[in-house]
Protein backbone atom coordinates (compact mmCIF):
# COMPACT_ATOMS: atom_id res chain seq x y z
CA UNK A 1 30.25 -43.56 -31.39
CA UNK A 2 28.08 -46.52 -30.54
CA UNK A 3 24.55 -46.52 -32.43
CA UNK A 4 21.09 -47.92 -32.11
CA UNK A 5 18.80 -48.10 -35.20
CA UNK A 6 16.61 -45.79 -33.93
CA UNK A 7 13.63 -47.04 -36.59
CA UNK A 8 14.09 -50.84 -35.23
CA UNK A 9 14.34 -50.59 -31.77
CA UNK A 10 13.54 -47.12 -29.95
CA UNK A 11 10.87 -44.54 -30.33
CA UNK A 12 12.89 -40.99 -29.93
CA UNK A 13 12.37 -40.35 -26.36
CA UNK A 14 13.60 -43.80 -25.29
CA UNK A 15 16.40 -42.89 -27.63
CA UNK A 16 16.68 -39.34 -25.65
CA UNK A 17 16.76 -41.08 -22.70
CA UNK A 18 19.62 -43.60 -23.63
CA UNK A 19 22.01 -40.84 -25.15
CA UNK A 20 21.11 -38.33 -21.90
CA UNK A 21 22.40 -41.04 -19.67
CA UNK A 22 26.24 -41.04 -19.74
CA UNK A 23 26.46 -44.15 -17.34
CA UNK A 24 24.58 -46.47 -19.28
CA UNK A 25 26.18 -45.15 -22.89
CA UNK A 26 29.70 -45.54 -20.82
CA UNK A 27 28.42 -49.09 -20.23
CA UNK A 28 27.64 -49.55 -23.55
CA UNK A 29 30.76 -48.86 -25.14
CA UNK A 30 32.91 -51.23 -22.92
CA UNK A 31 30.43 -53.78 -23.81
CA UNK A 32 31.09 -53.50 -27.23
CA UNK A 33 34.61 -53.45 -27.20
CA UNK A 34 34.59 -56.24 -24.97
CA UNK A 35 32.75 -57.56 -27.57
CA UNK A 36 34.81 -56.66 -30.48
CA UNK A 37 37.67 -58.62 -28.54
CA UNK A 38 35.78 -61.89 -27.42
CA UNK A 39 36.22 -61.32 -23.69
CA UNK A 40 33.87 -61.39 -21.49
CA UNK A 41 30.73 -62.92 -20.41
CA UNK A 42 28.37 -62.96 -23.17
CA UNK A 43 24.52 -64.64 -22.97
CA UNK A 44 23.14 -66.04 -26.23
C-alpha cells in the first residue's frame, strides 16, 4: 500500500482525510505505478 511519511508531510487529520478518500488514494496508486514504469506525464 502506498505511504506518506506522516512526520514530514501531514499532520494526522490531513492524513485521515487522504486515507478516508478512496478516489484520491485510487489516484494515487496509478500514479505511482505509472511512475514505477516511466509513462506518463510527469512535472519536475
Amino acid at each position: 500500500m502506498l505511504r506518506i511519511r506522516e512526520q514530514q508531510f501531514v499532520d494526522d487529520a490531513e492524513m485521515a482525510q487522504i486515507l478516508g478518500n478512496d478516489k484520491l488514494l485510487k489516484r494515487l496508486r496509478t500514479g505511482s505505478r505509472q511512475a514505477s514504469k516511466r509513462r506518463g506525464r510527469f512535472v519536475g
